[in-house]
PDB file of N, CA and C in Angstrom:
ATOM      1  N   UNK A   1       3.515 -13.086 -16.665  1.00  0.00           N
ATOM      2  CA  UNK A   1       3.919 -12.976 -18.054  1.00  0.00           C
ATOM      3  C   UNK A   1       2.969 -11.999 -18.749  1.00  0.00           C
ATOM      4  N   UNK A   2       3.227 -11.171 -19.494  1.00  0.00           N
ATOM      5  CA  UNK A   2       2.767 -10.137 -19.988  1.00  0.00           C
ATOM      6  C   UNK A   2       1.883 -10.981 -21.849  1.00  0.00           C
ATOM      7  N   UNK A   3       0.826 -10.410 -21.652  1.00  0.00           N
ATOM      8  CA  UNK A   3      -0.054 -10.467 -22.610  1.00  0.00           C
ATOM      9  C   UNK A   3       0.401 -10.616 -24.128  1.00  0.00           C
ATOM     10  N   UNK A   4      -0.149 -11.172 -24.961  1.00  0.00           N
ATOM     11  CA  UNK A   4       0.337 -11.210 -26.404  1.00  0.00           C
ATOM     12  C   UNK A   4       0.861 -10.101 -26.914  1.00  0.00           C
ATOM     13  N   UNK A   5      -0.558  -9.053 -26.565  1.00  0.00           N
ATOM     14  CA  UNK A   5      -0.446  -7.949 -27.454  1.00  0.00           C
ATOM     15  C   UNK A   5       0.832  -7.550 -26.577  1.00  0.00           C
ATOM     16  N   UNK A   6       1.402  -6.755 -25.677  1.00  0.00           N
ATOM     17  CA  UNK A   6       2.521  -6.572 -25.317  1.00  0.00           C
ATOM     18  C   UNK A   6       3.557  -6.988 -25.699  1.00  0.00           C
ATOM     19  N   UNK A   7       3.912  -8.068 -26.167  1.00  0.00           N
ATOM     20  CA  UNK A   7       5.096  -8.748 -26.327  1.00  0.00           C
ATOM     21  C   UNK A   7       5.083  -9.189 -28.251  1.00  0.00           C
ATOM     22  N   UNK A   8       3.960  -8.562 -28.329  1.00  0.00           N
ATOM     23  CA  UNK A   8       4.216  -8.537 -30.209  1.00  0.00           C
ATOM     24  C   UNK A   8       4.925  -7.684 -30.448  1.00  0.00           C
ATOM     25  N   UNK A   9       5.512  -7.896 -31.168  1.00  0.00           N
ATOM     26  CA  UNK A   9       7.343  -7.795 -32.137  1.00  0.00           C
ATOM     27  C   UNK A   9       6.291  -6.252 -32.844  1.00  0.00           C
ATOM     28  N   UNK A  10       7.766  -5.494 -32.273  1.00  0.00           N
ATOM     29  CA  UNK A  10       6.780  -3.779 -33.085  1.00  0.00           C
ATOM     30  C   UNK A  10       6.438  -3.711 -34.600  1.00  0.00           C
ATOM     31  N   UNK A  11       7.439  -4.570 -35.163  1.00  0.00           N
ATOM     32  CA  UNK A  11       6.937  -4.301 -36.626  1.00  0.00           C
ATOM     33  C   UNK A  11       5.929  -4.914 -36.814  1.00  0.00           C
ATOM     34  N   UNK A  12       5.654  -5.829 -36.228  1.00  0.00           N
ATOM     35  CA  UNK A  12       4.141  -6.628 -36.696  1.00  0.00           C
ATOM     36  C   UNK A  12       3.007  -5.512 -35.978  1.00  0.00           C
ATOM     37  N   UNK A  13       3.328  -4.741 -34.777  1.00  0.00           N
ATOM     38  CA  UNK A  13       1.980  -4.524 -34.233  1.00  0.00           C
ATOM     39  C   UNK A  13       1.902  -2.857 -34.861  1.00  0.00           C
ATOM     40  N   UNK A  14       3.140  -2.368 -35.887  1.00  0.00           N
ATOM     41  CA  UNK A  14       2.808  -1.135 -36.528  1.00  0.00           C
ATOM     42  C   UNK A  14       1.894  -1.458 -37.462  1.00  0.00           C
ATOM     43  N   UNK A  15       2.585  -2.227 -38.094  1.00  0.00           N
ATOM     44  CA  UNK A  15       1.367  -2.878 -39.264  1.00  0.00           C
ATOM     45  C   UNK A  15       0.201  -3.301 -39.110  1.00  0.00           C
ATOM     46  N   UNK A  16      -0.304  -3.719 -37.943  1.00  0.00           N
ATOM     47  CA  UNK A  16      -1.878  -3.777 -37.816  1.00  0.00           C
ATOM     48  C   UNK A  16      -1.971  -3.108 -37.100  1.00  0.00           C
ATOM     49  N   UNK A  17      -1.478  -1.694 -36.783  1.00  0.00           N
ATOM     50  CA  UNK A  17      -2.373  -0.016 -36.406  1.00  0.00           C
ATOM     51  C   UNK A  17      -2.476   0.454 -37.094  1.00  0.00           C
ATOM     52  N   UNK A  18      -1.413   0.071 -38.445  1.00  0.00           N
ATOM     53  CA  UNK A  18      -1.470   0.786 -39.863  1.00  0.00           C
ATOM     54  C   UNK A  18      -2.794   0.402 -40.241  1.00  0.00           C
ATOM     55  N   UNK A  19      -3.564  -0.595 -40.322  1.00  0.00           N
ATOM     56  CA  UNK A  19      -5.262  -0.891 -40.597  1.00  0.00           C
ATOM     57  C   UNK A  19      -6.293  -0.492 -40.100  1.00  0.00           C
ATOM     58  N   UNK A  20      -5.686   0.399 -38.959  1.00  0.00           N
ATOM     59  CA  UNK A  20      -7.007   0.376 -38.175  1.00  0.00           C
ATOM     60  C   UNK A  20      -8.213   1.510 -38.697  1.00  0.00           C
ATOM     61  N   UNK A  21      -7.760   2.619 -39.626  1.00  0.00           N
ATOM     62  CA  UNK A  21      -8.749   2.869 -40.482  1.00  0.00           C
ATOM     63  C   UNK A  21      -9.487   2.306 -41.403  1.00  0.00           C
ATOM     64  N   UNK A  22      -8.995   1.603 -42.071  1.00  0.00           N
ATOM     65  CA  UNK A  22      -9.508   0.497 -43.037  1.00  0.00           C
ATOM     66  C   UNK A  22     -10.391  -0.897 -42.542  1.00  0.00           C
ATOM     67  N   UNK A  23      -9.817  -0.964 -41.518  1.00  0.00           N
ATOM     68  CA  UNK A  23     -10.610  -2.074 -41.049  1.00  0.00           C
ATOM     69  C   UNK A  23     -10.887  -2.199 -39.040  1.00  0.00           C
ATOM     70  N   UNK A  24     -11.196  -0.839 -39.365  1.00  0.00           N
ATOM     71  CA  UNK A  24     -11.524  -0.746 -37.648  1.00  0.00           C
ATOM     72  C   UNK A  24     -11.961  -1.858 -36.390  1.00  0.00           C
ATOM     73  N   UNK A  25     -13.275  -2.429 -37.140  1.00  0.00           N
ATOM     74  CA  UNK A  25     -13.394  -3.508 -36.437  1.00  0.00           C
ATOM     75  C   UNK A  25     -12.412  -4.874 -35.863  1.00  0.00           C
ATOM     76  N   UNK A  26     -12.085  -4.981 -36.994  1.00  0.00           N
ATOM     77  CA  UNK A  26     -11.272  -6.471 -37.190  1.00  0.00           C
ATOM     78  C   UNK A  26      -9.962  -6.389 -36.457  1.00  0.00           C
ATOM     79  N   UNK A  27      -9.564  -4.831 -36.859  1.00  0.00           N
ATOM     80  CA  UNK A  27      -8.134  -4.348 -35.648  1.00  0.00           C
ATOM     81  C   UNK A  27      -8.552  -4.588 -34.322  1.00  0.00           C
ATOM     82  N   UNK A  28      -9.774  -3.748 -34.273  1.00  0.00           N
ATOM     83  CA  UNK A  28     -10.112  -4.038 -32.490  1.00  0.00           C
ATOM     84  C   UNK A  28     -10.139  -5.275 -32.027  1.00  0.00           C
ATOM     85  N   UNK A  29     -10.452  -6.466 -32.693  1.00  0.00           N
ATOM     86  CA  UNK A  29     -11.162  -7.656 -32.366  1.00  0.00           C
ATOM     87  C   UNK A  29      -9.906  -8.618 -32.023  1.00  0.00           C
ATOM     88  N   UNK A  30      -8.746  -8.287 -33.614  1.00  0.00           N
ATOM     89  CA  UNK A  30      -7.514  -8.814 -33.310  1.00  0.00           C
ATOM     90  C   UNK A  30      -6.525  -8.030 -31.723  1.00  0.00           C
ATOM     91  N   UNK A  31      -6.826  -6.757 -31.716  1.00  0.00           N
ATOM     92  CA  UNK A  31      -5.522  -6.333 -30.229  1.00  0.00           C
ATOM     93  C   UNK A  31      -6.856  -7.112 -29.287  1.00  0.00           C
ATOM     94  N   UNK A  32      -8.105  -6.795 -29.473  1.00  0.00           N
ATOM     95  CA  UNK A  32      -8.444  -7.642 -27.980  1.00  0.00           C
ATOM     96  C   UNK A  32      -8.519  -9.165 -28.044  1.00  0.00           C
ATOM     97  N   UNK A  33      -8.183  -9.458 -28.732  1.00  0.00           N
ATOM     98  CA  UNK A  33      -7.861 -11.126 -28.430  1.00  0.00           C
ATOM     99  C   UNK A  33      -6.249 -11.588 -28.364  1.00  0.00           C
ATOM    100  N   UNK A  34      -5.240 -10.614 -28.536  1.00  0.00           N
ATOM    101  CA  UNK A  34      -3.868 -10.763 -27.905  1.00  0.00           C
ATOM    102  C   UNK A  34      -4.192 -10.124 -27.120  1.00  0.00           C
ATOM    103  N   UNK A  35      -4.472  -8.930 -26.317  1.00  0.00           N
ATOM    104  CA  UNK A  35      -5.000  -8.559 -25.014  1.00  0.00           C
ATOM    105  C   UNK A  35      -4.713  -9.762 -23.824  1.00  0.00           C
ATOM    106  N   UNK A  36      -6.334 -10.439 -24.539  1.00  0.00           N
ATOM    107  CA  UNK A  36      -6.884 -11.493 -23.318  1.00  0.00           C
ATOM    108  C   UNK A  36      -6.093 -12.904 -23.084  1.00  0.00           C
ATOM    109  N   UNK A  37      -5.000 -13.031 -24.043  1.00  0.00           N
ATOM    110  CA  UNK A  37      -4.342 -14.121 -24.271  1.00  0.00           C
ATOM    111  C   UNK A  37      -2.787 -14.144 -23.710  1.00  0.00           C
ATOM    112  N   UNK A  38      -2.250 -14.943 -23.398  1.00  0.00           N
ATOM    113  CA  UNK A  38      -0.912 -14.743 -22.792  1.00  0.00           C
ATOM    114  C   UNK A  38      -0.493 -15.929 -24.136  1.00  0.00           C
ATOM    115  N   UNK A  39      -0.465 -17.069 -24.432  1.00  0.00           N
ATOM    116  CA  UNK A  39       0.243 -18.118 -24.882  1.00  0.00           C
ATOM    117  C   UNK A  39      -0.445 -17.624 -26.693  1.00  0.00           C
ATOM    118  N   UNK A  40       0.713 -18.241 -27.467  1.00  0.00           N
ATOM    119  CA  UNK A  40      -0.266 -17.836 -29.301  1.00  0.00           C
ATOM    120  C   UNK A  40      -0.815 -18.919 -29.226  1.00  0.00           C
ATOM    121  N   UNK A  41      -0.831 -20.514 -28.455  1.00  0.00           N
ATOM    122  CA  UNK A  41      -1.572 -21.487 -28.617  1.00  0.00           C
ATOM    123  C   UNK A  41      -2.649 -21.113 -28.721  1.00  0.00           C
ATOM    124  N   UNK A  42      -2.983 -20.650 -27.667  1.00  0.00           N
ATOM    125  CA  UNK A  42      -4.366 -19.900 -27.515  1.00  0.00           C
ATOM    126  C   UNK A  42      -5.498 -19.100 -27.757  1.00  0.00           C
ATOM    127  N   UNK A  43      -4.631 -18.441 -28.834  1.00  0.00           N
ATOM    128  CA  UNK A  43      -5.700 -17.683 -29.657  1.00  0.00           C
ATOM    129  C   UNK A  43      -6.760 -18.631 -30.926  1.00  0.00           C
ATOM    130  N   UNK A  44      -7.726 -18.178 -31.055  1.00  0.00           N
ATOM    131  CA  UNK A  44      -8.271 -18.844 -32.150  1.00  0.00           C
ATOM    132  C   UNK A  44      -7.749 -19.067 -33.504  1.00  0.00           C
ATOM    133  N   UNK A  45      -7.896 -19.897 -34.065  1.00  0.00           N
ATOM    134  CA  UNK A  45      -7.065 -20.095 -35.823  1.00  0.00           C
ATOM    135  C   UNK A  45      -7.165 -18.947 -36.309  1.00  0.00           C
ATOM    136  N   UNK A  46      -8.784 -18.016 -36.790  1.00  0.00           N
ATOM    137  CA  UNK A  46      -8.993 -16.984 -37.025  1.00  0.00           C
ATOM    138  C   UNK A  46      -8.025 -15.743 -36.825  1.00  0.00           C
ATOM    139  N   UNK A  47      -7.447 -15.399 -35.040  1.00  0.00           N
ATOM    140  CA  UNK A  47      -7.144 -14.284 -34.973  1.00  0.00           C
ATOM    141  C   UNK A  47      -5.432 -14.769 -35.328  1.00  0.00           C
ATOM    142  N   UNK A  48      -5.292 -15.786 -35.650  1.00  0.00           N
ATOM    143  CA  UNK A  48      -3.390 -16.333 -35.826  1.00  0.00           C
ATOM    144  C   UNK A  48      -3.192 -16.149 -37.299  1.00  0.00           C
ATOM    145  N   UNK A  49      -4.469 -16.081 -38.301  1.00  0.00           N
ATOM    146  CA  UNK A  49      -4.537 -15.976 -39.441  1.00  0.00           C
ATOM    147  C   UNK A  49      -4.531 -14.274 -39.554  1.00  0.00           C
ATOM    148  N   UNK A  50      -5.412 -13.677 -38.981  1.00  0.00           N
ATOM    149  CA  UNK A  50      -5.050 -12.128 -39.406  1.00  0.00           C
ATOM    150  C   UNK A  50      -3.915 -11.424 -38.578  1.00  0.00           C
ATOM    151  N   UNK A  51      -3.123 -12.153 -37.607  1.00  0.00           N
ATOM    152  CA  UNK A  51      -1.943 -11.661 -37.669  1.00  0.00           C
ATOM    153  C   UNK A  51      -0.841 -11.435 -38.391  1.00  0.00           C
ATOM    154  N   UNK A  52      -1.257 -12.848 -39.227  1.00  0.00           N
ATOM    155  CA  UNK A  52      -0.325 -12.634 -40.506  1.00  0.00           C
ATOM    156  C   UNK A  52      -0.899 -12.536 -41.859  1.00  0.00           C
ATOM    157  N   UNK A  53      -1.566 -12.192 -41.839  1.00  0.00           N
ATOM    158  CA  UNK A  53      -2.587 -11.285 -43.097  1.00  0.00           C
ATOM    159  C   UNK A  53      -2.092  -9.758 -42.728  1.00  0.00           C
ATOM    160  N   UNK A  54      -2.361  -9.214 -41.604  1.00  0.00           N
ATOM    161  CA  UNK A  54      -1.701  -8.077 -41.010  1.00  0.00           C
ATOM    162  C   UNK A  54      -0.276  -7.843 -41.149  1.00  0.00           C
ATOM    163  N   UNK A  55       0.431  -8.770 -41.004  1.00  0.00           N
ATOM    164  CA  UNK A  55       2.040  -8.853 -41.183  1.00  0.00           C
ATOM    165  C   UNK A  55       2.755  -8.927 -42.706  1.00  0.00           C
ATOM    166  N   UNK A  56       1.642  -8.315 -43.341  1.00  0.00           N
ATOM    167  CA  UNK A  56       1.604  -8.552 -45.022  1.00  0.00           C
ATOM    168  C   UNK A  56       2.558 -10.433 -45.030  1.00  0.00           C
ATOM    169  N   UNK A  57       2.503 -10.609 -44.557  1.00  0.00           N
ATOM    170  CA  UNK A  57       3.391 -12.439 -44.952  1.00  0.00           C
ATOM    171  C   UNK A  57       1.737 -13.352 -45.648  1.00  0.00           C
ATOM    172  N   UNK A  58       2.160 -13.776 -46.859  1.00  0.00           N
ATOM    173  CA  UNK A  58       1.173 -14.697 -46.853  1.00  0.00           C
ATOM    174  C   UNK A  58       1.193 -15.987 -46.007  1.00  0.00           C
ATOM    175  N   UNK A  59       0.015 -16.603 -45.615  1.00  0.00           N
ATOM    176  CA  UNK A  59      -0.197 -17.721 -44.943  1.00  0.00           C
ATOM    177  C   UNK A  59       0.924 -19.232 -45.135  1.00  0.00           C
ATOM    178  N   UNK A  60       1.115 -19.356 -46.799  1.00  0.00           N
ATOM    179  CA  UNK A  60       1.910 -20.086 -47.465  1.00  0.00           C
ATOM    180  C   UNK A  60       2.958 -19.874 -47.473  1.00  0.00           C
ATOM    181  N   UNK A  61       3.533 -18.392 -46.921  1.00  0.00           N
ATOM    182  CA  UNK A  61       4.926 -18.354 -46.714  1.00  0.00           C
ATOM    183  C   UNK A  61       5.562 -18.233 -45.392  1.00  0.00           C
ATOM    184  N   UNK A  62       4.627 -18.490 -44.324  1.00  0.00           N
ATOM    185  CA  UNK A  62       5.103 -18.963 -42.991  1.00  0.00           C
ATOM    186  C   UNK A  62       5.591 -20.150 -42.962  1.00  0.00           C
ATOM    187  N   UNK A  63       6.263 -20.469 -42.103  1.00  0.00           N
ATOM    188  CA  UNK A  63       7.150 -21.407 -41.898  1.00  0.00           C
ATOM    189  C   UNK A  63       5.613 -22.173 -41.097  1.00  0.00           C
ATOM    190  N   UNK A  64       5.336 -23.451 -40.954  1.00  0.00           N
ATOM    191  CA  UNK A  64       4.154 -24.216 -39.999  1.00  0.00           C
ATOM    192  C   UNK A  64       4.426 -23.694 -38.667  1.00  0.00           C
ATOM    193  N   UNK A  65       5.824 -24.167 -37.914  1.00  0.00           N
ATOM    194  CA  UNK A  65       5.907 -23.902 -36.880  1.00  0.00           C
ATOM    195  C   UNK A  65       5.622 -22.312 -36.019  1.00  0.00           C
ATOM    196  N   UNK A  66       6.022 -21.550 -36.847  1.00  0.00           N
ATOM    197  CA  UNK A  66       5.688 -19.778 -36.776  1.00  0.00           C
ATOM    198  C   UNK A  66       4.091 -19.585 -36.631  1.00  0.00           C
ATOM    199  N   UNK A  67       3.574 -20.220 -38.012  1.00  0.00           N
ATOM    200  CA  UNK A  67       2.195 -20.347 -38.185  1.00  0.00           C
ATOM    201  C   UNK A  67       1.548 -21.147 -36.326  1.00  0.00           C
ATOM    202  N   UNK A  68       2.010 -22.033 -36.193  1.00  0.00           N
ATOM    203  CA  UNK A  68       1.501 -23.134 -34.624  1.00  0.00           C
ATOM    204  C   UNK A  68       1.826 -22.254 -33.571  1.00  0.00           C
ATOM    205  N   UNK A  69       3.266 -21.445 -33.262  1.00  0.00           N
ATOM    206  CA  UNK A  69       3.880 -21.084 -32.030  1.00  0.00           C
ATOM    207  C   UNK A  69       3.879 -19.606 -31.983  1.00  0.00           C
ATOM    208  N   UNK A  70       3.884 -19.080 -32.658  1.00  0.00           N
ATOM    209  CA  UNK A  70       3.865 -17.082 -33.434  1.00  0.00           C
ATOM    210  C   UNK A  70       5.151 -16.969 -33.160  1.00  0.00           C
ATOM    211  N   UNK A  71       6.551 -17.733 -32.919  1.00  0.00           N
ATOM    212  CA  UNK A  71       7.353 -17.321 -33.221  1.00  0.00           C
ATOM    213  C   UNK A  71       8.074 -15.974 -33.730  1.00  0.00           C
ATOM    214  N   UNK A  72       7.572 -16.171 -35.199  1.00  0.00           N
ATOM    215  CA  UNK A  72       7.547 -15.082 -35.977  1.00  0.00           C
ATOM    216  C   UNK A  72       7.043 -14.233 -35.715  1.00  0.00           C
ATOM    217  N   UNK A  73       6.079 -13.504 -34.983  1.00  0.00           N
ATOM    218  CA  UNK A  73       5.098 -12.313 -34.617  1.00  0.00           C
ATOM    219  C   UNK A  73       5.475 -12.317 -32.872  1.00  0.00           C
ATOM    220  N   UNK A  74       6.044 -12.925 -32.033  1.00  0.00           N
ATOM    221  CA  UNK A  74       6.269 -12.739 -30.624  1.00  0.00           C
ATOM    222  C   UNK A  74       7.518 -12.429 -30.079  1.00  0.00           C
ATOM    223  N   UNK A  75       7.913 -11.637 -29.770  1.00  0.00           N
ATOM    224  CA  UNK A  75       9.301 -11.006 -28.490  1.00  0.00           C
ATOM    225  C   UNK A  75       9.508 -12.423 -27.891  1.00  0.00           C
ATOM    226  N   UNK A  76      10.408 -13.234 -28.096  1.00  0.00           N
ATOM    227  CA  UNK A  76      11.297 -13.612 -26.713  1.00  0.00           C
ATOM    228  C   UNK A  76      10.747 -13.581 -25.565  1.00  0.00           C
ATOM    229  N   UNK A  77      10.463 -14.422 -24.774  1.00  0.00           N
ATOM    230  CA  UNK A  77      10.149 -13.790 -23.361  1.00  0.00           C
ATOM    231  C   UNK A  77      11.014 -14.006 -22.272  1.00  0.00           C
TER     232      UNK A  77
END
């Protein structure tokens, strides 16, 4: 099964390349922790939160389950 970052939904992963001047670090930190991750269980609260800080969606307007599963931010597999 292919890695997070791979299988993130393009509009979400234009939008956090769209940052990566602005916030160089935090871009790098977020693609290498979908990188190293296959399941969204798995990522830390932290990097599930700036995916969708990145996805301009506020936190409060995710659905919980999207927020728990990345649904919303993951391709189908």
């Amino acid at each position: 099964m292919d890695n997070l970052w791979k299988r993130l939904k393009p509009a979400v992963k234009t939008k956090i390349l769209a940052e990566k001047n602005e916030y160089p670090y935090l871009v790098k930190d977020v693609k290498t922790q979908l990188q190293k991750h296959t399941f969204w269980t798995d990522l830390p609260i932290g990097t599930c939160r700036h995916v969708v800080n990145f996805s301009h969606d506020s936190v409060f307007d995710v659905p919980l389950l999207d927020f728990m599963y990345g649904d919303l931010f993951i391709k189908k597999a």
